[in-house]
C-alpha atoms as a PDB file:
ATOM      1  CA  UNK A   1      12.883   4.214  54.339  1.00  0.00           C
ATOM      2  CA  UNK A   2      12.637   6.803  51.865  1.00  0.00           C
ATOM      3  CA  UNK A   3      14.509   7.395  48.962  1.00  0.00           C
ATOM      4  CA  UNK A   4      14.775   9.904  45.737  1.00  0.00           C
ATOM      5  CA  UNK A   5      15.297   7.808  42.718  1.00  0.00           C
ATOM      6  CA  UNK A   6      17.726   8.761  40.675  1.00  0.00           C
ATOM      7  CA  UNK A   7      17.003   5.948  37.627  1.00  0.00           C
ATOM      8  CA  UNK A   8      14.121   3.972  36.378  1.00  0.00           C
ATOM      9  CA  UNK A   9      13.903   0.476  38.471  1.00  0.00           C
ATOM     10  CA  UNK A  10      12.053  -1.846  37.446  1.00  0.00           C
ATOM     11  CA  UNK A  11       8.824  -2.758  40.310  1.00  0.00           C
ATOM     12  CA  UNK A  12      10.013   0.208  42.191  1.00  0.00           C
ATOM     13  CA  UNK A  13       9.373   3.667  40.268  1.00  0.00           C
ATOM     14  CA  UNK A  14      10.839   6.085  37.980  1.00  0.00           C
ATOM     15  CA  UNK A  15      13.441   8.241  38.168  1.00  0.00           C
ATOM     16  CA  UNK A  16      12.504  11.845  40.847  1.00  0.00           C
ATOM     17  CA  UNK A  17       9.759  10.055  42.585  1.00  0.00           C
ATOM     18  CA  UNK A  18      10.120   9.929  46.129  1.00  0.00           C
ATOM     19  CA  UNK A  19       9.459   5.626  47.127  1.00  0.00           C
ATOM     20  CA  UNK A  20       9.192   3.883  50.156  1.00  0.00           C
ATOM     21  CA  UNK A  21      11.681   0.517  50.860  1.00  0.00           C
ATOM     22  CA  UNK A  22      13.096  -1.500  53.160  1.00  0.00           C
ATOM     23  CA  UNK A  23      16.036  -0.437  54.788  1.00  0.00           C
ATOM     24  CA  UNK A  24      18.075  -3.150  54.036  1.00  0.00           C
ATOM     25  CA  UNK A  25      17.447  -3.130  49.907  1.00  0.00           C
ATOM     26  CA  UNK A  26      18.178   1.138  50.217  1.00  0.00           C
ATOM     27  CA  UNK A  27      21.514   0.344  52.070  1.00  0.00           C
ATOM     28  CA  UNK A  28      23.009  -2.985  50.106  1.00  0.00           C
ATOM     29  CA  UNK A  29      21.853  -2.088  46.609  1.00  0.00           C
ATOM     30  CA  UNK A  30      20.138   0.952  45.720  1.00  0.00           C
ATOM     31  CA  UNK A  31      22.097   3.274  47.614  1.00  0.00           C
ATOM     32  CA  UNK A  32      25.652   1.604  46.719  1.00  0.00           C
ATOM     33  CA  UNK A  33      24.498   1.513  43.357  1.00  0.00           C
ATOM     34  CA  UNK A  34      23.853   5.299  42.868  1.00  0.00           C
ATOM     35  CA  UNK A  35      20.034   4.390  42.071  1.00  0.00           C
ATOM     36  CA  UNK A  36      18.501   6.452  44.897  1.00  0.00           C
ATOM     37  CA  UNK A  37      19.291   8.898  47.341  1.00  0.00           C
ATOM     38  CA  UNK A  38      17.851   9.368  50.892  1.00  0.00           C
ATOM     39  CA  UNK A  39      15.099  11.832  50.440  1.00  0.00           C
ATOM     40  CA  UNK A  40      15.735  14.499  52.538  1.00  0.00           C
ATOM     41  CA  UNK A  41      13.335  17.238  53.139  1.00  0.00           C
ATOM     42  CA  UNK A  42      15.488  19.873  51.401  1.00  0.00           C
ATOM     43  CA  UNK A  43      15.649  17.643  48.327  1.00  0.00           C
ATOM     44  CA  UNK A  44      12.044  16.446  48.602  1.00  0.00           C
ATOM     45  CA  UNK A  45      11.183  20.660  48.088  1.00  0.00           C
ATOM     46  CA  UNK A  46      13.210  20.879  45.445  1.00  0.00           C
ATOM     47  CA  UNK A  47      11.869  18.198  43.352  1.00  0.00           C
ATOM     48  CA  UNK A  48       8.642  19.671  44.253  1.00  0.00           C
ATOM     49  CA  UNK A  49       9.571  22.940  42.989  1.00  0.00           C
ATOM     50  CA  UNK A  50      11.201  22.139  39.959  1.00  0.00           C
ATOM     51  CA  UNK A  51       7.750  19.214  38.984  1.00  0.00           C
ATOM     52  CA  UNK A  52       5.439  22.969  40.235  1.00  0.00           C
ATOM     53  CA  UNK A  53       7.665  24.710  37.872  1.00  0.00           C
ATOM     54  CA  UNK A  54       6.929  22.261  34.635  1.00  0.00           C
ATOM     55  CA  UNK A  55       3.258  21.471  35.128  1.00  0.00           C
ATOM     56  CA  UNK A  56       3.158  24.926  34.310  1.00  0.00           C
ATOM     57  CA  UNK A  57       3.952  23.619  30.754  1.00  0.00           C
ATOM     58  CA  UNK A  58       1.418  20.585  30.446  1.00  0.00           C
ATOM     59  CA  UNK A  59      -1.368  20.587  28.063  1.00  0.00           C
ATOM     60  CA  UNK A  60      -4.395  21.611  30.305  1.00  0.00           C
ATOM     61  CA  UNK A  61      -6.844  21.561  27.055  1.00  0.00           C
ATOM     62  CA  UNK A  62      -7.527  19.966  24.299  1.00  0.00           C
ATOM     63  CA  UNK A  63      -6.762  22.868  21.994  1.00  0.00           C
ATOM     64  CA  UNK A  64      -3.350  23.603  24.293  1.00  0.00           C
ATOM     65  CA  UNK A  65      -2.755  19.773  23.298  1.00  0.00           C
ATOM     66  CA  UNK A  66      -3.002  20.535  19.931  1.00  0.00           C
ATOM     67  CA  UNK A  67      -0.705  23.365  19.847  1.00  0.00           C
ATOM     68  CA  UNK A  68       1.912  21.163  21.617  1.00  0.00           C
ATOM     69  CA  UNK A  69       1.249  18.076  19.291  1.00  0.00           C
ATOM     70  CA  UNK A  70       1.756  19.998  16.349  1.00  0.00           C
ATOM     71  CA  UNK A  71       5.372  21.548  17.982  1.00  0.00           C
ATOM     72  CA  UNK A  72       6.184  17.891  18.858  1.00  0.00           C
ATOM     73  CA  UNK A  73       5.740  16.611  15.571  1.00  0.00           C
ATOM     74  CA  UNK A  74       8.115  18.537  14.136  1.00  0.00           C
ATOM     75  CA  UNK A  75      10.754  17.524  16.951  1.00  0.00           C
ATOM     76  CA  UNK A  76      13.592  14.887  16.628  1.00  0.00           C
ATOM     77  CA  UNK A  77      15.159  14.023  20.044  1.00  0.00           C
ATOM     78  CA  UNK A  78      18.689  12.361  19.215  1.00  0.00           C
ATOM     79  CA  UNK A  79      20.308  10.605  22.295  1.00  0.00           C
ATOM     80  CA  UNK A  80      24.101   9.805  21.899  1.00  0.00           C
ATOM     81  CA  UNK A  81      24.799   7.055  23.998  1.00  0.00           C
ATOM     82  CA  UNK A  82      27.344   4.455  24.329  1.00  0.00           C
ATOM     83  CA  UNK A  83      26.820   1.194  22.258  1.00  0.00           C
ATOM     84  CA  UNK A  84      28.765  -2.258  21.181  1.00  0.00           C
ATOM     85  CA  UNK A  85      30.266  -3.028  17.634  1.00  0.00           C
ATOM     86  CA  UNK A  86      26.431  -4.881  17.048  1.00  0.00           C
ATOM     87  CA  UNK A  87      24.563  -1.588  18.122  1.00  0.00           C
ATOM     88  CA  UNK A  88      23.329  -2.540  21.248  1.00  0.00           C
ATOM     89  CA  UNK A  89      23.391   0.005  24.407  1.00  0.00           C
ATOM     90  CA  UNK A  90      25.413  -0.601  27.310  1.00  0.00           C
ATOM     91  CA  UNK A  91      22.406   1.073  29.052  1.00  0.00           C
ATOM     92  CA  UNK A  92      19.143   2.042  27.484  1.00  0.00           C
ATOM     93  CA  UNK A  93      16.676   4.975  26.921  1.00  0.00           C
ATOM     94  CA  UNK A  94      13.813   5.162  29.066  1.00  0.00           C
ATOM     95  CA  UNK A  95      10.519   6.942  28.906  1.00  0.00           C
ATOM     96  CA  UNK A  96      12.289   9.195  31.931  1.00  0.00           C
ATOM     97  CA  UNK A  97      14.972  10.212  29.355  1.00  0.00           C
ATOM     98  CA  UNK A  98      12.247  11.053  26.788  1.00  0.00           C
ATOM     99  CA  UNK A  99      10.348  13.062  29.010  1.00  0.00           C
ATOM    100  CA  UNK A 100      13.386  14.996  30.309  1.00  0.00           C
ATOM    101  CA  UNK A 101      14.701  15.405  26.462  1.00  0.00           C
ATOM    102  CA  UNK A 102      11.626  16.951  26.015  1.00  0.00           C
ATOM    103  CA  UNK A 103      11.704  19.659  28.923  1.00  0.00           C
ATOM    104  CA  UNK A 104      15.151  20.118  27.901  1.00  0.00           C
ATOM    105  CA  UNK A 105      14.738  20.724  24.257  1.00  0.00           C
ATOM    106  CA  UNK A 106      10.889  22.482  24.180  1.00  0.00           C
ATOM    107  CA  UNK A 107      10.575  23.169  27.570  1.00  0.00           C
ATOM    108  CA  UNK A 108       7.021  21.119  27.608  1.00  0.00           C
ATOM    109  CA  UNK A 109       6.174  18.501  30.478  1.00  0.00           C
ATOM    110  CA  UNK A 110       4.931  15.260  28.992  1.00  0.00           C
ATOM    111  CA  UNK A 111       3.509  12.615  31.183  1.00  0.00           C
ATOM    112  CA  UNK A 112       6.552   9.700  30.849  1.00  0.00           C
ATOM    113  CA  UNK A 113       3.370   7.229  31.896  1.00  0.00           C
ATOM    114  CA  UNK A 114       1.722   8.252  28.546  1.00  0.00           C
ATOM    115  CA  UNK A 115       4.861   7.356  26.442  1.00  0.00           C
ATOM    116  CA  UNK A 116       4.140   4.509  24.889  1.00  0.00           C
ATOM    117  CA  UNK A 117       6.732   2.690  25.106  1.00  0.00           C
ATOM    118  CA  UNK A 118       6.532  -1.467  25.856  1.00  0.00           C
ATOM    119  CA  UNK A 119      10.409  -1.186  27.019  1.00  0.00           C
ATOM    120  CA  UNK A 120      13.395   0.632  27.651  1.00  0.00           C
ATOM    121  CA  UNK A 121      15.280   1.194  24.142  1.00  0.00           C
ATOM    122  CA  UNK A 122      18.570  -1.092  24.210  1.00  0.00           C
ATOM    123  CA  UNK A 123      19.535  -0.858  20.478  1.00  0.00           C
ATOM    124  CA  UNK A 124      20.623   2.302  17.875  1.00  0.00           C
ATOM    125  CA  UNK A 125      18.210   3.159  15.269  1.00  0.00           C
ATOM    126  CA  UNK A 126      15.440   5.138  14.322  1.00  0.00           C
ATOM    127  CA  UNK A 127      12.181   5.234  16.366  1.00  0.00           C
ATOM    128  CA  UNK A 128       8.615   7.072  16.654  1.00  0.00           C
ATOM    129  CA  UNK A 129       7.179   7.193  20.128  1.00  0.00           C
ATOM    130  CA  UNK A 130       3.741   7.588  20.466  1.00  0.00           C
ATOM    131  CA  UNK A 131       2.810   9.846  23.341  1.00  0.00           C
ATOM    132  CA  UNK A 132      -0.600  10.989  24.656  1.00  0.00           C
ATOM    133  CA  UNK A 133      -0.922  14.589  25.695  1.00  0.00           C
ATOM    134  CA  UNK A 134      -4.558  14.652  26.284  1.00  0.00           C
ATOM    135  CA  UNK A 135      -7.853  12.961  25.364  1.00  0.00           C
ATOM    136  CA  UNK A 136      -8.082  12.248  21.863  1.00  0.00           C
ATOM    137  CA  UNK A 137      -4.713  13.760  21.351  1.00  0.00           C
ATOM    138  CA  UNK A 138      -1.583  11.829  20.469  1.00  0.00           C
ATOM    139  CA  UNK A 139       1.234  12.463  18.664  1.00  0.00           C
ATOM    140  CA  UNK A 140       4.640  10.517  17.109  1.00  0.00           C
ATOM    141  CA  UNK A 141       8.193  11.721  18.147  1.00  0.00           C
ATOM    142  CA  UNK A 142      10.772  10.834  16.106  1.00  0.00           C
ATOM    143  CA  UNK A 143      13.581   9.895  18.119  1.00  0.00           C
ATOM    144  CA  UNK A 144      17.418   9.086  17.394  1.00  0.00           C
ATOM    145  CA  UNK A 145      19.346   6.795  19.395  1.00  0.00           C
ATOM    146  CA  UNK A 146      23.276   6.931  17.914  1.00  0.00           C
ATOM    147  CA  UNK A 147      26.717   6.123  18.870  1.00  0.00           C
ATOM    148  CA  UNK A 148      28.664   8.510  21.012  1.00  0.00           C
ATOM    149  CA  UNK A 149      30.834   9.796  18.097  1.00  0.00           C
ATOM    150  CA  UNK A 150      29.476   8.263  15.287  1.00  0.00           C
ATOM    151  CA  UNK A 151      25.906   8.391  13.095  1.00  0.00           C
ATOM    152  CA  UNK A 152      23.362   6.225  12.059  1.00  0.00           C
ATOM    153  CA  UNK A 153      23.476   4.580   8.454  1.00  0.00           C
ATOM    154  CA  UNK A 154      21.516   7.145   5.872  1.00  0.00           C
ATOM    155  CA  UNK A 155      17.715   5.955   5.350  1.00  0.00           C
ATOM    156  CA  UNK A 156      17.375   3.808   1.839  1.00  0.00           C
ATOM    157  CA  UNK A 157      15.004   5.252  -0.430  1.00  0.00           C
ATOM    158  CA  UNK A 158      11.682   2.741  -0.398  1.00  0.00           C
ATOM    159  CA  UNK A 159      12.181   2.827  -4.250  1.00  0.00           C
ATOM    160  CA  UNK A 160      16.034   2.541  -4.540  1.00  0.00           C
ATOM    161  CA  UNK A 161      15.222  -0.283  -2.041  1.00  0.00           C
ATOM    162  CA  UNK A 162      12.688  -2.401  -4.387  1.00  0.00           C
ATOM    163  CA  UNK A 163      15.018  -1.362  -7.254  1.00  0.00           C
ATOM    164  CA  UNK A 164      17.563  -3.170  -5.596  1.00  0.00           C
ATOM    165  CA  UNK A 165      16.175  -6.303  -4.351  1.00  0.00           C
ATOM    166  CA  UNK A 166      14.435  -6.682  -7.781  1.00  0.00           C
ATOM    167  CA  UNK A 167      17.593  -6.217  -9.321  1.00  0.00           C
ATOM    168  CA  UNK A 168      19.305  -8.970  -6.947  1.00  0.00           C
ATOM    169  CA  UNK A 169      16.552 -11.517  -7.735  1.00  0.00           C
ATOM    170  CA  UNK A 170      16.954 -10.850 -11.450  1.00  0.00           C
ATOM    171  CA  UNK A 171      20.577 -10.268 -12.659  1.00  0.00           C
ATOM    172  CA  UNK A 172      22.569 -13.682 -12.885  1.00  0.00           C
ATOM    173  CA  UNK A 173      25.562 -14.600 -10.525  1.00  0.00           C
ATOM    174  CA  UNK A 174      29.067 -13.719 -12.258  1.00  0.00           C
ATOM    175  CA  UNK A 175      29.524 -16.712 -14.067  1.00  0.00           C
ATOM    176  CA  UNK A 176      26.284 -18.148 -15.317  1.00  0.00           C
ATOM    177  CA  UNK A 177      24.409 -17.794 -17.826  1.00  0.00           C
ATOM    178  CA  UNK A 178      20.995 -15.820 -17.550  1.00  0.00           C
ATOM    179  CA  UNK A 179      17.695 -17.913 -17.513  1.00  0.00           C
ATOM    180  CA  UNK A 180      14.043 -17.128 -18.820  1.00  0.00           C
ATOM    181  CA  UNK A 181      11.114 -17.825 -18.469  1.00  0.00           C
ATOM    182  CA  UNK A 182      10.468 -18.419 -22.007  1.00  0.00           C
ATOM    183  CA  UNK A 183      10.694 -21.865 -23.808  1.00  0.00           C
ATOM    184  CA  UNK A 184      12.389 -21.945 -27.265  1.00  0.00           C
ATOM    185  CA  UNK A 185      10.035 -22.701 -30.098  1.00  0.00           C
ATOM    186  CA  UNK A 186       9.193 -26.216 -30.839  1.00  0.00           C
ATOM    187  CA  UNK A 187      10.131 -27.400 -34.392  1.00  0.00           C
ATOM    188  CA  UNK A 188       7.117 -28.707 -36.489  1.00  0.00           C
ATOM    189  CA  UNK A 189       7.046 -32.111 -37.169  1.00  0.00           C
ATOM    190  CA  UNK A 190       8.275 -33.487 -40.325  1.00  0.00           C
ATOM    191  CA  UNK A 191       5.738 -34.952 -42.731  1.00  0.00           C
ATOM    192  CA  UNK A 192       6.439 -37.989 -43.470  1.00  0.00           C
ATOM    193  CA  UNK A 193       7.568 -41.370 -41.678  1.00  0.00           C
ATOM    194  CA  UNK A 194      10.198 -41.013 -38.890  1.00  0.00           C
ATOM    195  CA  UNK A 195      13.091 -41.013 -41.398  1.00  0.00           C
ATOM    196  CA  UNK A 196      11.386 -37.630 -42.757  1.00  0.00           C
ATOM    197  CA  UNK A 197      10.585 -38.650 -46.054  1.00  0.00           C
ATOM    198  CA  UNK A 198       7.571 -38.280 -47.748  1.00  0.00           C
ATOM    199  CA  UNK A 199       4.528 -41.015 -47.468  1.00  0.00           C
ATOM    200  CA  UNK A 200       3.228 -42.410 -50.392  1.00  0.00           C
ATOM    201  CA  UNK A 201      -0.228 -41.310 -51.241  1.00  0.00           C
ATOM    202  CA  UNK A 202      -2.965 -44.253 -50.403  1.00  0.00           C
ATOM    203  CA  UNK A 203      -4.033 -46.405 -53.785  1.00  0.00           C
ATOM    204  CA  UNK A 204      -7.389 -45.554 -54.600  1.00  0.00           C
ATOM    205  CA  UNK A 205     -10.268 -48.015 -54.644  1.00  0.00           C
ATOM    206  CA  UNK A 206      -9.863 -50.236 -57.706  1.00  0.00           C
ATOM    207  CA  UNK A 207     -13.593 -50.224 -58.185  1.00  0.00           C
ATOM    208  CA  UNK A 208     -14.180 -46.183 -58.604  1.00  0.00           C
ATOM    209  CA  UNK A 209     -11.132 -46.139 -61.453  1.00  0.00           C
ATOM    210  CA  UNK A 210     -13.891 -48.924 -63.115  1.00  0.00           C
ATOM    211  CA  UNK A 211     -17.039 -46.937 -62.628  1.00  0.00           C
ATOM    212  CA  UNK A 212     -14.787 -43.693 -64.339  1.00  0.00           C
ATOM    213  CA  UNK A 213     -13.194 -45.725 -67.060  1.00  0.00           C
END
């Protein structure tokens, strides 16, 4: 049977291709599960249309490539999605959702195959995602992933970072008293015998005070 995907699934495809199943796995999970849709030939045009329509907008050269890399690097996607008190995603962000981001935002067609990206995002934070647009021509995205509603913590400064752990590792604990590294001066020792007084000078040799007298 075939069916339109309407999400990533995993071993199957990607979200808008048109895959072959078994009618049983359409019917009991993908269709009940809003993951596909039977792939009728009116819709099957119109995904053809609309893909037509944005491989207008692909890099073709390596100088077109360029051009685009140099847009893309100045682009920040930002998805707001919906995460837990810990910051991870009660779904995730695909290389689909990247791809479509883009078309939305710059109205350029990357390949979601060339975005480099090992698996689906599940977490909030900051990320750059490699993508290839041609031969010899990547470039990084920086991408967003917040809460619905909310932002992400500011960046730290890399300086006002070290500053701080340096300062952490140096300043003592409320309470104690602050250590060094230096030793206090060692007292000379008396001269003399332990009780610190003075030795008496050695007699000389009986026979010299002769030999002068």
């Amino acid at each position: 049977m075939d069916v339109i995907l309407l999400s990533d699934v995993d071993k199957v495809g990607l979200r808008g291709e048109v895959v072959s199943v078994a009618r049983g796995y359409a019917r009991n999970y993908l269709l009940p599960r809003r993951l596909a849709e039977p792939a009728t030939p009116a819709r099957v045009a119109q995904l053809e249309r609309r893909e037509s329509q944005r491989a207008r907008h692909e890099a073709r050269t390596f100088e077109h490539a360029q051009e685009i890399a140099e847009l893309l690097g100045k682009t920040v996607l930002r998805f707001e999605v919906k995460a837990g008190p810990t910051g991870a995603l009660f779904g995730s962000v695909t290389p689909t959702d990247v791809a479509d981001e883009i078309w939305r935002t710059r109205k350029v067609r990357v390949d979601r195959r060339k975005i480099r990206l090992d698996e689906p995002i599940k977490r909030i934070g900051r990320y750059e995602l490699p993508i290839e647009l041609f031969t010899d021509v990547t470039v990084e995205v920086k991408t967003l992933v917040v809460p619905e509603g909310g932002e992400l913590p500011p960046e730290e400064e890399p300086a006002t970072a070290e500053a701080t752990e340096e300062a952490e590792t140096t300043e003592p604990a409320e309470g104690e008293e602050p250590t060094t590294d230096e030793s206090p001066p060692e007292e000379p020792a008396p001269v003399g015998g332990a009780d610190g007084e003075a030795e008496p000078e050695p007699a000389g040799d009986p026979e010299a005070s002769q030999e002068r007298a």
